[in-house]
Protein backbone atom coordinates (compact mmCIF):
# COMPACT_ATOMS: atom_id res chain seq x y z
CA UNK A 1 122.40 86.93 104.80
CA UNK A 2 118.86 86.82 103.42
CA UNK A 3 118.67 90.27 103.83
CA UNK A 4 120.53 90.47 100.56
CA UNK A 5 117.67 89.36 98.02
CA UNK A 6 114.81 91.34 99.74
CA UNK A 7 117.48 94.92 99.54
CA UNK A 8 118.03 93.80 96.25
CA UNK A 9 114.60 93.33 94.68
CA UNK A 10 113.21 96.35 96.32
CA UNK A 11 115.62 98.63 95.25
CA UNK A 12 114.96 97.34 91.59
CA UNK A 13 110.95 97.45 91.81
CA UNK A 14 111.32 100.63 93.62
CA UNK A 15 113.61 102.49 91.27
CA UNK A 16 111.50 101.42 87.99
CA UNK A 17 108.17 101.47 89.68
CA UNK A 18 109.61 105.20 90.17
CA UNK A 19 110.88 105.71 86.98
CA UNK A 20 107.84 104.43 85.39
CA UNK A 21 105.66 107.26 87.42
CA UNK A 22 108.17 109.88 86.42
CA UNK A 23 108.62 109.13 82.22
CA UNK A 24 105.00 108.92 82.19
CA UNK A 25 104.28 111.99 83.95
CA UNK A 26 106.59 113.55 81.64
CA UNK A 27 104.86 112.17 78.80
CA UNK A 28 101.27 113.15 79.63
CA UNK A 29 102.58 116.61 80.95
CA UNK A 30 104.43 117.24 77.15
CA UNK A 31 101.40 115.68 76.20
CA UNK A 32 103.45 113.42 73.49
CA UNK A 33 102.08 109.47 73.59
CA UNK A 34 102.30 107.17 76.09
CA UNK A 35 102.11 104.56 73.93
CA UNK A 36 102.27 104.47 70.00
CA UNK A 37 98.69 103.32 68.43
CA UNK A 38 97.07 102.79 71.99
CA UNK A 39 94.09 105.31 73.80
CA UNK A 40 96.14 107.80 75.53
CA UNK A 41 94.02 107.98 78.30
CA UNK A 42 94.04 104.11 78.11
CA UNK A 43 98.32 104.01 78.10
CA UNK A 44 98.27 106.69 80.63
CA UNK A 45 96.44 104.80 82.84
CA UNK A 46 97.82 102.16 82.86
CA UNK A 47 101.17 103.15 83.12
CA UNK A 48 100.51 105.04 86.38
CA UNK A 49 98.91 102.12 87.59
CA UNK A 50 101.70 99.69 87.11
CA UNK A 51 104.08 102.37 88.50
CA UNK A 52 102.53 102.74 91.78
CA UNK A 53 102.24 98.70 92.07
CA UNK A 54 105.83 98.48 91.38
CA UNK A 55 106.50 101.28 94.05
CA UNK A 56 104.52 99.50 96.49
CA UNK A 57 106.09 95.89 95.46
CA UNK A 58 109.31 97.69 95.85
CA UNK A 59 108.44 99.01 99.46
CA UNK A 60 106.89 95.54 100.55
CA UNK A 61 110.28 94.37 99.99
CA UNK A 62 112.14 96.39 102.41
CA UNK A 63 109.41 95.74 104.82
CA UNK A 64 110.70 92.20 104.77
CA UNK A 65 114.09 93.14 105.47
């Protein structure tokens, strides 16, 4: 029964922690912005770096299952 929550958040972080990583390699690849009016080495950066943490959030959670 609290199996539920933990399946449920790590499927979300792990399927936009995923996203994330894909849209913005598909950004820097098409080279088009990241971000609008922000470094794009700056954006890019961070972007990947909040994907991966989501990813890894995401995992941690079904780790606790």
């Amino acid at each position: 029964m609290e199996s539920g929550p933990a399946v449920f958040a790590g499927a979300a972080f792990a399927l936009f922690g995923a996203a994330l990583l894909l849209w913005t390699g598909t950004r820097v690849l098409h080279r088009a912005p990241v971000a609008h009016g922000v470094s794009p080495v700056a954006s890019a950066t961070l972007a990947t770096v909040f994907g991966v943490l989501f990813l890894v959030l995401g995992v941690w959670c079904f780790t606790r299952i």
